[in-house]
C-alpha atoms as a PDB file:
ATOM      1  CA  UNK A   1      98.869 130.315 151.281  1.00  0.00           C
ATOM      2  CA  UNK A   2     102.596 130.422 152.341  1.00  0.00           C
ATOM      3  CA  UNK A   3     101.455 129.460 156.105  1.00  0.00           C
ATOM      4  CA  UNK A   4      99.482 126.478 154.211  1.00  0.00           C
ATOM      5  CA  UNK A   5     102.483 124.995 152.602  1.00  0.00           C
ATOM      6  CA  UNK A   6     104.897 125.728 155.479  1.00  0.00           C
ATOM      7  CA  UNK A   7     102.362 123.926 157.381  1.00  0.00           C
ATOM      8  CA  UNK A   8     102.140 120.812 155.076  1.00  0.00           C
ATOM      9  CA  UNK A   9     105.619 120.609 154.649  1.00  0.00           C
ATOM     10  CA  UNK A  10     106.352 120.304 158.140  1.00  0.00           C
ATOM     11  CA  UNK A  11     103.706 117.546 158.643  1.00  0.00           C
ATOM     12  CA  UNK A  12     104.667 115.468 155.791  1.00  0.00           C
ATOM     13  CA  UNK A  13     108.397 116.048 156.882  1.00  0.00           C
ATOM     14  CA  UNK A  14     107.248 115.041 160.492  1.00  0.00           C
ATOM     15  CA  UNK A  15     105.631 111.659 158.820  1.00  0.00           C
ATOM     16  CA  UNK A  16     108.949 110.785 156.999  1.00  0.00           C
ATOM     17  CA  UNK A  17     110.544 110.879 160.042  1.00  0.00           C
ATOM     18  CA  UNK A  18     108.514 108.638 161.735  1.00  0.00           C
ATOM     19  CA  UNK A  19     107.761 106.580 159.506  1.00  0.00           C
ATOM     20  CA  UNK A  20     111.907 106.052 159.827  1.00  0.00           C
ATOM     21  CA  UNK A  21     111.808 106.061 163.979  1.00  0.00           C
ATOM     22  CA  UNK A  22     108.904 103.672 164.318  1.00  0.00           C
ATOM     23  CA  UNK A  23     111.046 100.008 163.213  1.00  0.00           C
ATOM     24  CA  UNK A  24     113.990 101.877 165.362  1.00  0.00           C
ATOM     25  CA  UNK A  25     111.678 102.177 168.670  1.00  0.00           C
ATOM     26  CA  UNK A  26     109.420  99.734 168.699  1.00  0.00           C
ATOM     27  CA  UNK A  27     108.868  96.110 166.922  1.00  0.00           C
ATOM     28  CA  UNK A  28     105.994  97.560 164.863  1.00  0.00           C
ATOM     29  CA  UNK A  29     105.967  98.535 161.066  1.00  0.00           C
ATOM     30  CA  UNK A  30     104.734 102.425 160.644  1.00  0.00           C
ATOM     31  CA  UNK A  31     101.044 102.556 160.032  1.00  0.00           C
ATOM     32  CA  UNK A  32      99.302 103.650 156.655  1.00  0.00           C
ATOM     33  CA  UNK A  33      98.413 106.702 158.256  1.00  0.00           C
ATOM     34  CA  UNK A  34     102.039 107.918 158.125  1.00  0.00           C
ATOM     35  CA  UNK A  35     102.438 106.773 154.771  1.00  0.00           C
ATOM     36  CA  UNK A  36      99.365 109.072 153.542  1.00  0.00           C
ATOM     37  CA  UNK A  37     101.253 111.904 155.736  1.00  0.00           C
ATOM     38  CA  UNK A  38     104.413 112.030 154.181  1.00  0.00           C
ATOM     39  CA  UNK A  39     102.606 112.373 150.774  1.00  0.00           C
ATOM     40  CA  UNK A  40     101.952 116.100 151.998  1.00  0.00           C
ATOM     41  CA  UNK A  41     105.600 117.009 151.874  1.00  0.00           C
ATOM     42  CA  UNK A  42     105.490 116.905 147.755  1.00  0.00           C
ATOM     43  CA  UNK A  43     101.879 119.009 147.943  1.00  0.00           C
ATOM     44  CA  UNK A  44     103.255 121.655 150.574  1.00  0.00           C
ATOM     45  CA  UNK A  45     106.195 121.973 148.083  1.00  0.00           C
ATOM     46  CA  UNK A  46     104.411 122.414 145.128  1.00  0.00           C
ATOM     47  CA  UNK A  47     101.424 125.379 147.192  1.00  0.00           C
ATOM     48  CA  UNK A  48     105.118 127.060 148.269  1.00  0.00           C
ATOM     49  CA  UNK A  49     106.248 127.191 144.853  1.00  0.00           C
ATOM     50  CA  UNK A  50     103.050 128.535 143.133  1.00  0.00           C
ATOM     51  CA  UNK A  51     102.646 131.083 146.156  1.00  0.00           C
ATOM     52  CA  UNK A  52     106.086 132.450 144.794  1.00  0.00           C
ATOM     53  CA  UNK A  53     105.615 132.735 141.788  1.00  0.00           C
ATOM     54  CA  UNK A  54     102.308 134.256 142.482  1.00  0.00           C
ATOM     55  CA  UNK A  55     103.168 136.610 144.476  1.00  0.00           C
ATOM     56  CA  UNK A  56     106.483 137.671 142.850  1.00  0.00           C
ATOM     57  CA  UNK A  57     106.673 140.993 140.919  1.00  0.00           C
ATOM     58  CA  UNK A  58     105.256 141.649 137.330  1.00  0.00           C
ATOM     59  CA  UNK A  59     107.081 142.333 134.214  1.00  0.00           C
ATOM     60  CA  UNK A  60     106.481 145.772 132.460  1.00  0.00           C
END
């Protein structure tokens, strides 16, 4: 689950910086696509915080 929320992260971090770039390098505005991207950076947060709380230790 960790890889899985790394993984998201990173794409929805990716898409955020595009989304940035894309005015910068060409005449364009950033696509919709991108948009729905960077929503994954919130969801790969959220899988990386549940995965640590899952898998930290147990109270006695």
């Amino acid at each position: 689950m960790l890889k899985l929320a790394l993984g998201l992260f990173a794409i929805g971090l990716l898409a955020i910086i595009a989304i940035f770039l894309t005015p910068i390098l060409t005449d364009g505005r950033p696509g919709l696509w991108l948009y729905l991207l960077a929503m994954l950076t919130p969801v790969g947060f959220l899988c990386a915080l549940v995965f640590a709380l899952w898998s930290g230790r147990r109270s006695r």
